[in-house]
Protein backbone atom coordinates (compact mmCIF):
# COMPACT_ATOMS: atom_id res chain seq x y z
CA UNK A 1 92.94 217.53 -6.20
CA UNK A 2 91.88 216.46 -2.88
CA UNK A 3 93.00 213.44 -3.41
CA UNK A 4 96.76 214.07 -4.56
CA UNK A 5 96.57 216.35 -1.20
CA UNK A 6 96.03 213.13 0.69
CA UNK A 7 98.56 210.84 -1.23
CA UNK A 8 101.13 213.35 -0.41
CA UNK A 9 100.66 213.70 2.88
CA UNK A 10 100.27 209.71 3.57
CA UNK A 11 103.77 210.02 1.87
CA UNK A 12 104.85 212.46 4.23
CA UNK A 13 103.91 210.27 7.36
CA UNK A 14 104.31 207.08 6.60
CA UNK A 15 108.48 207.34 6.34
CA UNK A 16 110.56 205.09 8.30
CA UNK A 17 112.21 208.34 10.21
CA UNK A 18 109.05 209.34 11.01
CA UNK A 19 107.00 206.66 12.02
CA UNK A 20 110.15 206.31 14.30
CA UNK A 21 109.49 209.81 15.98
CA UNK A 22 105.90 208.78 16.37
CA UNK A 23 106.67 205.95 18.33
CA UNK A 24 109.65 207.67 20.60
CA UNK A 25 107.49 210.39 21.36
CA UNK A 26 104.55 207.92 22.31
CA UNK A 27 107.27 206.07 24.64
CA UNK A 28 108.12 210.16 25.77
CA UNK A 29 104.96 210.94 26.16
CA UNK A 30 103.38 207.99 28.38
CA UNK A 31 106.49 208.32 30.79
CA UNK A 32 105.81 212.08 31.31
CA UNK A 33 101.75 211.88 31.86
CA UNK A 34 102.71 208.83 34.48
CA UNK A 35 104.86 210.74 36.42
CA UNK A 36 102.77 212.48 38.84
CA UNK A 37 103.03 216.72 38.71
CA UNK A 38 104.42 216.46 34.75
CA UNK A 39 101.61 217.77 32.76
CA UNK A 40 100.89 217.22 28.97
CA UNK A 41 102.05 220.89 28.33
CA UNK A 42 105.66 220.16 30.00
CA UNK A 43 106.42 217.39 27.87
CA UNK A 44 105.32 219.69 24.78
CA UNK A 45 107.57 221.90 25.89
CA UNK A 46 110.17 220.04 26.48
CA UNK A 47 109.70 218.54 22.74
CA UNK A 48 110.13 221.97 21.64
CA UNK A 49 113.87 221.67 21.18
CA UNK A 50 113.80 218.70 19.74
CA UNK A 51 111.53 220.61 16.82
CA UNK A 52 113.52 222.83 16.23
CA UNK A 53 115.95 220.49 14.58
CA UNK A 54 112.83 218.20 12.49
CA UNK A 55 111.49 218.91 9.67
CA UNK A 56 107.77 220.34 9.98
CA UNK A 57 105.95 217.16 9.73
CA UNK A 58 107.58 215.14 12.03
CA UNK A 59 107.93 217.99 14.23
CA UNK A 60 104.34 217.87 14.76
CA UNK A 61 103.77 214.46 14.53
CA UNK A 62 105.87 214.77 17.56
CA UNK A 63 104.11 217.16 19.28
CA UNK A 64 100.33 215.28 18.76
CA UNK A 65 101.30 211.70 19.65
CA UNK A 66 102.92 213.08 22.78
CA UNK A 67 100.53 215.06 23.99
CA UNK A 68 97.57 212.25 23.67
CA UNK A 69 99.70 210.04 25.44
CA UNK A 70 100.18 212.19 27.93
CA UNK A 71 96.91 213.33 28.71
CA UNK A 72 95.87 209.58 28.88
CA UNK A 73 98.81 208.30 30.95
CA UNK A 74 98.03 210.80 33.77
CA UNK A 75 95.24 208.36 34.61
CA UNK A 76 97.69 206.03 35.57
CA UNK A 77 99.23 207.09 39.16
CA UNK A 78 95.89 208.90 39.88
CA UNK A 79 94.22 205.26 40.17
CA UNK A 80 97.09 203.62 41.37
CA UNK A 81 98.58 206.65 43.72
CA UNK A 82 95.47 209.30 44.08
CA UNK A 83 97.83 211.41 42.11
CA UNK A 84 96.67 212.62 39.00
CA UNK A 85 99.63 212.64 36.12
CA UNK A 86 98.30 215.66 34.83
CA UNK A 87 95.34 218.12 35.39
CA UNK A 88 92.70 216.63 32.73
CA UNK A 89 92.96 213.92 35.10
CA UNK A 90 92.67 215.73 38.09
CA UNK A 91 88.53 216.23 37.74
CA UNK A 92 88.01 212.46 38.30
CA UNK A 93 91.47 211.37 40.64
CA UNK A 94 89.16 210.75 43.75
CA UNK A 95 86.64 208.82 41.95
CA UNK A 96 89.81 206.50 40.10
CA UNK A 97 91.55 205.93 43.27
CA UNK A 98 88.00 204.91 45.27
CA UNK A 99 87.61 202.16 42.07
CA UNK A 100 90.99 201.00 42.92
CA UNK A 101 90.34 200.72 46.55
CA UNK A 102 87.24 198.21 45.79
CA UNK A 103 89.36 196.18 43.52
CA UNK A 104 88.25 197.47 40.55
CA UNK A 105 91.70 199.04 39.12
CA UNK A 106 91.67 196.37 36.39
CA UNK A 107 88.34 198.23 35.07
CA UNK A 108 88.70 201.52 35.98
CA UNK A 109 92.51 202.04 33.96
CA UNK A 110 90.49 199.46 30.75
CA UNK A 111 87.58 202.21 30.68
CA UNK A 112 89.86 204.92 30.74
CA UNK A 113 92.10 203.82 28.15
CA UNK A 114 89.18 203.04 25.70
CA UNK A 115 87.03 206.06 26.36
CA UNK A 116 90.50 208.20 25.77
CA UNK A 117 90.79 205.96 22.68
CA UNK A 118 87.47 206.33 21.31
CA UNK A 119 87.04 210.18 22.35
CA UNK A 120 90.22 210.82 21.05
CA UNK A 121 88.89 209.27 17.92
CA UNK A 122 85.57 211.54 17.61
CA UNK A 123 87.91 214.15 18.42
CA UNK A 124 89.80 214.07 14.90
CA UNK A 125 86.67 213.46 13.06
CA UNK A 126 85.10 216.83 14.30
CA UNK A 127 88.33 218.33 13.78
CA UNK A 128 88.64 216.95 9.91
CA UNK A 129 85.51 218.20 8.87
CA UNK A 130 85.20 221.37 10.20
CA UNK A 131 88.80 222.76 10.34
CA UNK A 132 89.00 223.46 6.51
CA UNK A 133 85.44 224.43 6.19
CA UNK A 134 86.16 227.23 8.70
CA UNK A 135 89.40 228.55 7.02
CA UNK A 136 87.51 229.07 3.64
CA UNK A 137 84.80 231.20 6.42
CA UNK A 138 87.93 232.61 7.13
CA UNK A 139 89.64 234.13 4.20
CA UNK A 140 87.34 236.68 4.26
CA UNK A 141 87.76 237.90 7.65
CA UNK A 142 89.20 241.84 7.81
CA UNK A 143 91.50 243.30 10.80
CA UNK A 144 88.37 243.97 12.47
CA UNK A 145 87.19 240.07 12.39
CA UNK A 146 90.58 239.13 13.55
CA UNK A 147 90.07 242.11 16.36
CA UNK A 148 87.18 240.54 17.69
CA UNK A 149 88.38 237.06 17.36
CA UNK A 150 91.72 237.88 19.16
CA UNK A 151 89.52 239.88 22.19
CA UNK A 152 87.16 236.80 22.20
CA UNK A 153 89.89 234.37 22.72
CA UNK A 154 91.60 236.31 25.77
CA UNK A 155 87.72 236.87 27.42
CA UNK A 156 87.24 233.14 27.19
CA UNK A 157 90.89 232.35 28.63
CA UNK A 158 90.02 234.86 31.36
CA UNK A 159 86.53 233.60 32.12
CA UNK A 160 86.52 229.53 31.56
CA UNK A 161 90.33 228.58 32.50
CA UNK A 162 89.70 230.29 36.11
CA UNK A 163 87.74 229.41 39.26
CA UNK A 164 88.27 232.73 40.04
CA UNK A 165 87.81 235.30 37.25
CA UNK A 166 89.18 238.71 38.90
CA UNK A 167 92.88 236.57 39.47
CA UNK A 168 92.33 235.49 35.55
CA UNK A 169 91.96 238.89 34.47
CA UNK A 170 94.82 239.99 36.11
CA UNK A 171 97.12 236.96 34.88
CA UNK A 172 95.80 238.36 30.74
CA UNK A 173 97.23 241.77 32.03
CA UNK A 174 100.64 240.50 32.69
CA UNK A 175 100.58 238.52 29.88
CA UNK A 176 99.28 241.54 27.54
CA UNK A 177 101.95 243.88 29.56
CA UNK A 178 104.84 241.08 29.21
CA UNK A 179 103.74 241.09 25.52
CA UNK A 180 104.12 244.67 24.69
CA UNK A 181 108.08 244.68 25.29
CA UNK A 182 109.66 244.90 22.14
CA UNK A 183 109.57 247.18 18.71
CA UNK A 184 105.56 248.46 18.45
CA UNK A 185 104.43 246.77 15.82
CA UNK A 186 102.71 250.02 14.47
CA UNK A 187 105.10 252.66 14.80
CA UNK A 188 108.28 250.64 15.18
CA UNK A 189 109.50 251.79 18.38
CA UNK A 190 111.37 250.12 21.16
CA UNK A 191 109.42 249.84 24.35
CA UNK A 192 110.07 248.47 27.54
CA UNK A 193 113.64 247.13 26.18
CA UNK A 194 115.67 249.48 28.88
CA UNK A 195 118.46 249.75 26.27
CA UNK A 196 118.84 246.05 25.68
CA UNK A 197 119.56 244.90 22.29
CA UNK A 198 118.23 241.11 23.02
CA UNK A 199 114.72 242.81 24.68
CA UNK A 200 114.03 244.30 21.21
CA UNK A 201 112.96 241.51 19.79
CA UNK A 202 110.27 241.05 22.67
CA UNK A 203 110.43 238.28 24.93
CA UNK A 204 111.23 235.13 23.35
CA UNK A 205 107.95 232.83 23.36
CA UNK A 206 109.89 229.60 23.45
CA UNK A 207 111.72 230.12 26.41
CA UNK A 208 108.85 231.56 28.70
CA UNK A 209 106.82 228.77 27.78
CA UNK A 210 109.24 226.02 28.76
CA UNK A 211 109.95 228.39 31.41
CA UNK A 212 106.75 229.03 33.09
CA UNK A 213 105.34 225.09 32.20
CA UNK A 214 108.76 223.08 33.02
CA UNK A 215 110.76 225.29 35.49
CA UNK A 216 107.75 226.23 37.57
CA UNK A 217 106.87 222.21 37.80
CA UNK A 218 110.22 221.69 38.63
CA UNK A 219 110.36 224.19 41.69
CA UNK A 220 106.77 222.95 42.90
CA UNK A 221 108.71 219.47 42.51
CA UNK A 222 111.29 220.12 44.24
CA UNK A 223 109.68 221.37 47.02
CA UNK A 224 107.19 218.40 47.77
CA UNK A 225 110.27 215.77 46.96
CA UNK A 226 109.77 213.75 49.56
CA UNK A 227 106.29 213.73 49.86
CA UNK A 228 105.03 210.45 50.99
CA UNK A 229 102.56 208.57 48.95
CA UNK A 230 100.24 205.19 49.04
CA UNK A 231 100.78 202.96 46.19
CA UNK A 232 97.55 200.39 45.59
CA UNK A 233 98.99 197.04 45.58
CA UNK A 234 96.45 195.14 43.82
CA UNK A 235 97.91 192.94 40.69
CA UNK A 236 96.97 194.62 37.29
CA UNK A 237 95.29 191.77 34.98
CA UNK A 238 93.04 192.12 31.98
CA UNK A 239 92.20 195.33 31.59
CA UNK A 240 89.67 195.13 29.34
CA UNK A 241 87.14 192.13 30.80
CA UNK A 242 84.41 194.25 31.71
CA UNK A 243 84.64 197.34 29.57
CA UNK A 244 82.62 196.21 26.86
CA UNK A 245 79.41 196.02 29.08
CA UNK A 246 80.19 199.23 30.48
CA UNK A 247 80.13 201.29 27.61
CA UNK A 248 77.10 199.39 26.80
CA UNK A 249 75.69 200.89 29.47
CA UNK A 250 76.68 204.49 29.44
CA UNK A 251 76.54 204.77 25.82
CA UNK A 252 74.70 207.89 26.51
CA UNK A 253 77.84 209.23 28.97
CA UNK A 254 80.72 208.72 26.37
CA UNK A 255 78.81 210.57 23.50
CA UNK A 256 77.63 213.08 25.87
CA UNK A 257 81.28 213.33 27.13
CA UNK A 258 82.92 213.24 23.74
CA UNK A 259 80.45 215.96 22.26
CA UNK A 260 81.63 218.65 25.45
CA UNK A 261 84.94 217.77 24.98
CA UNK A 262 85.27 218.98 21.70
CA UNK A 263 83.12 221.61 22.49
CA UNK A 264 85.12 223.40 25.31
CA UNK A 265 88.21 221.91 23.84
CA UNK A 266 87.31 223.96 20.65
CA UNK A 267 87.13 227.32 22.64
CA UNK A 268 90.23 229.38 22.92
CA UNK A 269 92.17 229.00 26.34
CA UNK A 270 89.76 225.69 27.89
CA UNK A 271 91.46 222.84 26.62
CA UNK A 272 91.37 218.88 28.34
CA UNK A 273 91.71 219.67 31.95
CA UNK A 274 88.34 222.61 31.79
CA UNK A 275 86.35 219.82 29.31
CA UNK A 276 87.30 217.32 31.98
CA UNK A 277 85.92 218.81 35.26
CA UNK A 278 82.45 220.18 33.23
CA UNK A 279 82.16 216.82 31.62
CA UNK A 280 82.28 214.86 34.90
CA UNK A 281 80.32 217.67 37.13
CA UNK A 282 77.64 217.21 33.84
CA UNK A 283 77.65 213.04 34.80
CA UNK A 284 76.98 213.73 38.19
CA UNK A 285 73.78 215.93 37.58
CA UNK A 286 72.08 213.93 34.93
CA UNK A 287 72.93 210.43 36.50
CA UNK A 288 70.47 208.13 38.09
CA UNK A 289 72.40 207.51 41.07
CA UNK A 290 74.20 210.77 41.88
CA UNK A 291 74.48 209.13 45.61
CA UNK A 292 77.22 206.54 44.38
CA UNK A 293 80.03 209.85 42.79
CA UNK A 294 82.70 209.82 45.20
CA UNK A 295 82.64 205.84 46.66
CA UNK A 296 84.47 204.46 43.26
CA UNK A 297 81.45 204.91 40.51
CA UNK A 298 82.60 204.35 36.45
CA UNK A 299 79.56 206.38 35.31
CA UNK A 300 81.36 209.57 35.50
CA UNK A 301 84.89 208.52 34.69
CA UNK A 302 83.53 206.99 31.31
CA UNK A 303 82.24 211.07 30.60
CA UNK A 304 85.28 212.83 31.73
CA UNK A 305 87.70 210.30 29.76
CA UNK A 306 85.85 210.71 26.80
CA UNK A 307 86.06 214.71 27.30
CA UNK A 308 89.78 214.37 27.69
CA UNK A 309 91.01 213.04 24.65
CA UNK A 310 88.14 214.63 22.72
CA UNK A 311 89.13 218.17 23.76
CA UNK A 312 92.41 217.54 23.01
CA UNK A 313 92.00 217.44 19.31
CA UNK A 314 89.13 220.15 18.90
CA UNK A 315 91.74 222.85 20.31
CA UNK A 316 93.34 222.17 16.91
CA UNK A 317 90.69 223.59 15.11
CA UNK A 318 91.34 227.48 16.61
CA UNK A 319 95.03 226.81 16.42
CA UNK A 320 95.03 225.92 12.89
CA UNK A 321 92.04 228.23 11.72
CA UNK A 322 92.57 231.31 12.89
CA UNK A 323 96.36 230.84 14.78
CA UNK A 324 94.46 231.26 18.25
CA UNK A 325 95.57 228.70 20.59
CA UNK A 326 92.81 226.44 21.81
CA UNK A 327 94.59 225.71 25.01
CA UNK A 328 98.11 225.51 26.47
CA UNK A 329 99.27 222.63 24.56
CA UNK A 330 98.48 224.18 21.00
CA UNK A 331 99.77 228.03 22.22
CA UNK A 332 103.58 225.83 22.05
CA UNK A 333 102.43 224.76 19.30
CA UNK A 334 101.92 228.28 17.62
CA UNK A 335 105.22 228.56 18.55
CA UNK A 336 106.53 226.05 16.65
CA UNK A 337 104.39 226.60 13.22
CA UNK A 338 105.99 230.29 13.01
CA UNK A 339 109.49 228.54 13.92
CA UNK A 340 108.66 226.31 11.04
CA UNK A 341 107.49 229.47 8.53
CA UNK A 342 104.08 228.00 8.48
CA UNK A 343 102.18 230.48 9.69
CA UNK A 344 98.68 229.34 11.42
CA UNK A 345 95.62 231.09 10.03
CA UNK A 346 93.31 229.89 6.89
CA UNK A 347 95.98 230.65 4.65
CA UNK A 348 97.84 227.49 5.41
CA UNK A 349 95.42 225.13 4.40
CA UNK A 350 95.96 226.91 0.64
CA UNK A 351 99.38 227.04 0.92
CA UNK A 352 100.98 223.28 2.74
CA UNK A 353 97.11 221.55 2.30
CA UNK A 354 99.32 218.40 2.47
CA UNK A 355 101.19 219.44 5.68
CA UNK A 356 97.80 219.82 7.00
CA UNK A 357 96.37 216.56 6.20
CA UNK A 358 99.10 215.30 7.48
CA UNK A 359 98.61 216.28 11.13
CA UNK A 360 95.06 214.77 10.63
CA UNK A 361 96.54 211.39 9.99
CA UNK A 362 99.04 211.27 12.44
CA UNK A 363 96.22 212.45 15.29
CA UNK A 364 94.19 209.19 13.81
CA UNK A 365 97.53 207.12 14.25
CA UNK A 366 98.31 208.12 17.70
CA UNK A 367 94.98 207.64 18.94
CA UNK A 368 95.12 204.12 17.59
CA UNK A 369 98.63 203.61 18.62
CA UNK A 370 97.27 204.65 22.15
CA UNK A 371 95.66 201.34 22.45
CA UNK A 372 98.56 198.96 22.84
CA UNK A 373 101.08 201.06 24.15
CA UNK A 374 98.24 202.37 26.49
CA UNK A 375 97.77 198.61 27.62
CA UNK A 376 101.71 198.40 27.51
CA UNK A 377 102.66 201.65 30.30
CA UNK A 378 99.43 199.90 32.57
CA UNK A 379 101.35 196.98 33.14
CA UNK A 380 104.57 198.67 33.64
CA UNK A 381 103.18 201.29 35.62
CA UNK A 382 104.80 200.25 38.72
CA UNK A 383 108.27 200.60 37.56
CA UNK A 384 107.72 203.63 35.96
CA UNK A 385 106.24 205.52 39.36
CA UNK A 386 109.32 204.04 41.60
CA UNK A 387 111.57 206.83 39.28
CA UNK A 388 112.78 209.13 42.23
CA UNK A 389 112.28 212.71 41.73
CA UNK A 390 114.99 213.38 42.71
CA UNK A 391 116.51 211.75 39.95
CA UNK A 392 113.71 213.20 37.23
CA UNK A 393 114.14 216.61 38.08
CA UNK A 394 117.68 217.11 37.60
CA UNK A 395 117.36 215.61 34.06
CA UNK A 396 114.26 217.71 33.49
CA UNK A 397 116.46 221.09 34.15
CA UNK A 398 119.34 219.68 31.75
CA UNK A 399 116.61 219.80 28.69
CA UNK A 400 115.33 222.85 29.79
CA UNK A 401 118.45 225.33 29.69
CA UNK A 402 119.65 222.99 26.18
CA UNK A 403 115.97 223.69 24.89
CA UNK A 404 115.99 227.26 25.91
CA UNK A 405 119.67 227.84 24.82
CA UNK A 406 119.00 226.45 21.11
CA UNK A 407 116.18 228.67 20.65
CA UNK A 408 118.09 231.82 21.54
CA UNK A 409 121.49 230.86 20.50
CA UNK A 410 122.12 232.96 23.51
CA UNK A 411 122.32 232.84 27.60
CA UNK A 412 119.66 235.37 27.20
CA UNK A 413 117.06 232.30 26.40
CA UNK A 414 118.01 230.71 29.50
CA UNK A 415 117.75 233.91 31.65
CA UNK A 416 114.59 234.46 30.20
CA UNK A 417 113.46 230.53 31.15
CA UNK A 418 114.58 231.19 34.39
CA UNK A 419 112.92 234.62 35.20
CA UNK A 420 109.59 233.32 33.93
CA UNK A 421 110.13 229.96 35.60
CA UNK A 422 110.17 231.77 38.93
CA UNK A 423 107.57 233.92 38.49
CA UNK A 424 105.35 231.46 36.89
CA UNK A 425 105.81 229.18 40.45
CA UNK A 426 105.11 232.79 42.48
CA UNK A 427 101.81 233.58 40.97
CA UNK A 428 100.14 229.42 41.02
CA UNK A 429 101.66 229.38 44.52
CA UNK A 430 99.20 232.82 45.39
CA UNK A 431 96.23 231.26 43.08
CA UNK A 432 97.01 233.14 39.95
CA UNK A 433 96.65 231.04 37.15
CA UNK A 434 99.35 230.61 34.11
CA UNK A 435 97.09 229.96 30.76
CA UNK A 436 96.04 233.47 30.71
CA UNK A 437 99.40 234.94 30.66
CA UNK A 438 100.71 232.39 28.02
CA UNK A 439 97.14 233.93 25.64
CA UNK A 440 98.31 237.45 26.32
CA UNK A 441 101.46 236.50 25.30
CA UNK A 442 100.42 234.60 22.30
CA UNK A 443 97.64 236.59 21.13
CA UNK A 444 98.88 240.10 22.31
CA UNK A 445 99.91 240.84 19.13
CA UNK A 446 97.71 239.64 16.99
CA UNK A 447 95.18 241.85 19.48
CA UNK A 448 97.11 244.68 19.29
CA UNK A 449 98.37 245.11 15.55
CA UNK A 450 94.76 244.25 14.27
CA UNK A 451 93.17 247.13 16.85
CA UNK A 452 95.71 249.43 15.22
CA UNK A 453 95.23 248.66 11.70
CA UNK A 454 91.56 248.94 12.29
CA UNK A 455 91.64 252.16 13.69
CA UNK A 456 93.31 253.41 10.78
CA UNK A 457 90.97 252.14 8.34
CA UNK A 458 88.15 253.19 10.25
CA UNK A 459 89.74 256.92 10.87
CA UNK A 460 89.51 256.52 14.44
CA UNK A 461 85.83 255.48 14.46
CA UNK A 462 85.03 252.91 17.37
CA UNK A 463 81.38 252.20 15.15
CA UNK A 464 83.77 250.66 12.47
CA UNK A 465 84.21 247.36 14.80
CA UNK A 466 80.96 246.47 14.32
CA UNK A 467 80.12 247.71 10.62
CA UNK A 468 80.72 244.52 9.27
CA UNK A 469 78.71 241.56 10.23
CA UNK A 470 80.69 239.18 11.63
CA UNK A 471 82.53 241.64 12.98
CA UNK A 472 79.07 242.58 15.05
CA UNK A 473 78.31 239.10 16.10
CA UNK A 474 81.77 238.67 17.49
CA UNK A 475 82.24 242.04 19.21
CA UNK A 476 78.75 241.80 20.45
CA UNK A 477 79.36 238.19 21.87
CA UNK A 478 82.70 239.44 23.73
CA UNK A 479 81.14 242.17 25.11
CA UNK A 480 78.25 240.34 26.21
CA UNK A 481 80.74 237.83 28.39
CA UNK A 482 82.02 240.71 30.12
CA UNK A 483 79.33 242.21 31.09
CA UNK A 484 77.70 238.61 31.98
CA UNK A 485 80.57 237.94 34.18
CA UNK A 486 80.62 241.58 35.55
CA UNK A 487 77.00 241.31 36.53
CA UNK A 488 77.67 237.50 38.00
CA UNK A 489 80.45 239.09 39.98
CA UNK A 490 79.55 242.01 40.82
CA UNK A 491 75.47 242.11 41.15
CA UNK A 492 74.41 238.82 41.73
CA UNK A 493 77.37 238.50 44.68
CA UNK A 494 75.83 241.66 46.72
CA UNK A 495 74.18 240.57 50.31
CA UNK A 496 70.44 240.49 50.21
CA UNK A 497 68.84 242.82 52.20
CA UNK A 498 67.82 242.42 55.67
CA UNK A 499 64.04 241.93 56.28
């Protein structure tokens, strides 16, 4: 059986059509990670319309190879320019651009590409074995599981996406409050829709995200356009002499690295960027020579690149499981599964198995493909950074309003972009940060109709939520983060007192 699932889903990928979308969204997604300030996320989103008009396999296979490219190719202008392409590169930009500075570009850009190779690589394997194990754990989960599961997955967003958790919590608020306009989804009445016909149907996902990921880029863009910057002029040669012995050497780092990766990158609302920063703050502590972090030192860059690509396929494994996104990049792609009628949650590994296996393969294929055309955007890195922005952003806004116009059929897609755009820009600008409000948004449903349900069943009784076992052990693990972070916040912050 297993095996007819896996020679249908080969069949699936391996089409001309598709192996061609695979490659263009490579090429797509190397160009956006390169370009300092567009993030992994915007060029998901900006794939979004695109999706809409693939079928479901390519759609994703879209989506994936995109996104690893990405998240690699912002390693790019932070070596070359101290200016990370995207924010999973941002943890180790200092350390990149110090390499570069002591002539070491060659190596440091040949470590990062293999480490996001091989991590990326680890990544799927993790993700293959336990994804379907966890949806058969999961067809027996209840309202009150998916309660728990739903509160556990805003906590973490609140509590491990944030420097600062108070701002966090008040991001999930807006998102939860944003995500209540619409029909209730219990007793089917309109709220928050101030007589608007469009507002009933809540606030289109699509939109917001491309909105508050693409627009608010775009504004923060626009507003630093002619920013100057210092371009390292060293020749880029063989990337890889060297990178053998290194990973020789810090063996230890890339395992270590890989193995947080997909361990924050499988908890709902971290993702790539949060595996990053813990995975190279991790190097510094445990290395023998601490002393050398911050004058151009691989030890740490080999950890954090690992984490990277790692991360980004173990935030699969929520997405897919239990429809929870495991970070920004997989909330989009939510999005898309629901556009697509496959709804994420153990059910779809019963129903499309061979849809499912097919993501697997292409995750396998773009981490491999990430290799040459990896080596390939290195060596034309310099022509892609001399783009203008003021050339890039323009075209950027086109795809936006098209994107957000499909989705909607309507200006009311665009207005919603917009809107959310602006207000996406207002809050990062003040320190408030965006993943939370995408979760509320995502998973304020999901946290609200299964609260509702349970209450019924349960007759109003708050003991219910913890009745059942699993139930327990998650509503006992939320609850224990709160009060954790309440009593780090709150307690442990107070001034000592005088003597």
């Amino acid at each position: 059986m297993t095996f007819d699932i896996l020679m249908q889903a080969f069949a699936l990928v391996f089409r001309l059509d598709v192996m061609a979308i695979i490659l263009a969204s490579a090429a797509f997604g190397m160009f956006v990670g390169a370009m300092p300030g567009l993030t992994a996320t915007m060029a998901t989103a900006l794939l979004v319309p695109v999706t809409f008009f693939l079928d479901p396999v390519p759609a994703l296979g879209a989506i994936v190879t995109a996104t690893a490219m990405a998240i690699f190719a912002g390693d790019i202008p932070a070596a070359i320019m101290r200016m990370p392409g995207t924010p999973a590169s941002a943890a180790y930009t200092d350390e990149s651009y110090a390499m570069a500075r002591k002539g070491q570009l060659d190596l440091n850009l040949g470590v990062n590409l293999t480490t996001s190779v091989l991590g990326g690589l680890i990544g799927v394997v993790i993700l293959v074995l336990c994804a379907p194990v966890l949806a058969e754990f999961a067809l027996a989960f209840s309202s009150f599981e998916y309660f728990w599961l739903a509160a556990l997955g805003l906590t973490c967003a609140v509590f491990l996406a944030t420097d600062n958790p108070l701002k966090g919590f008040v991001s999930l608020l807006l998102g939860l409050a944003i995500g209540t306009i619409g029909i209730d989804p219990a007793a089917g009445f309109p709220r928050f829709t101030f007589g608007s016909v469009e507002l009933m149907q809540g606030v289109s996902f699509i939109p917001a995200m491309i909105g508050m990921f693409a627009i608010s880029e775009i504004l923060r863009g626009a507003t630093a356009i002619n920013a100057p910057s210092e371009m390292i002029t060293q020749a880029i040669g063989n990337v890889f002499r060297g990178v053998g012995s290194t990973l020789r050497k810090y063996w230890v780092n890339f395992f270590r690295g890989s193995a947080i990766g997909v361990v924050i990158g499988a908890l709902p609302g971290a993702g790539a960027d949060i595996a990053a920063w813990i995975s190279f703050a991790v190097s510094k502590r445990f290395s023998k020579e601490p002393e050398k972090f911050g004058t151009g030192h691989v030890e740490g860059i080999v950890d954090a690149g690992a984490a990277n690509n790692s991360a980004l396929a173990a935030a699969w494994i929520p997405a897919l499981v239990f429809g929870i996104p495991g970070d920004s990049i997989t909330a989009i792609v939510i999005g898309v599964l629901y556009m697509k009628g496959m709804n994420p949650g153990p059910t779809v590994f019963l129903q499309n198995p061979q849809l499912i296996y097919a993501v697997f393969i292409i995750f396998v294929l773009a981490n491999l493909l990430m290799l040459p055309l990896g080596w390939a955007a290195i060596k034309s890195a310099r022509q892609v950074l001399r783009v203008p922005q003021n050339v890039l952003i323009p075209m950027i806004l086109i795809f936006c309003i098209v994107g957000s116009y499909a989705m909607t059929n309507s200006y009311y897609g665009i207005l919603i972009m917009l809107i959310m755009g602006v207000f996406a820009f207002l809050l990062e600008q003040n320190g408030f940060p965006i993943a939370p409000i995408i979760l509320g948004l995502v998973l304020g449903e999901m946290f609200e109709q299964n609260f509702m349900t349970s209450m019924i069943k349960a007759d109003g009784s708050f003991l219910a939520f913890f009745a059942r076992p699993i139930a327990a052990i998650l509503g006992i693990s939320t609850l224990a983060i709160w009060a954790l972070m309440i009593w780090r916040v709150g307690i442990a912050k107070q001034p000592a007192p005088a003597q």
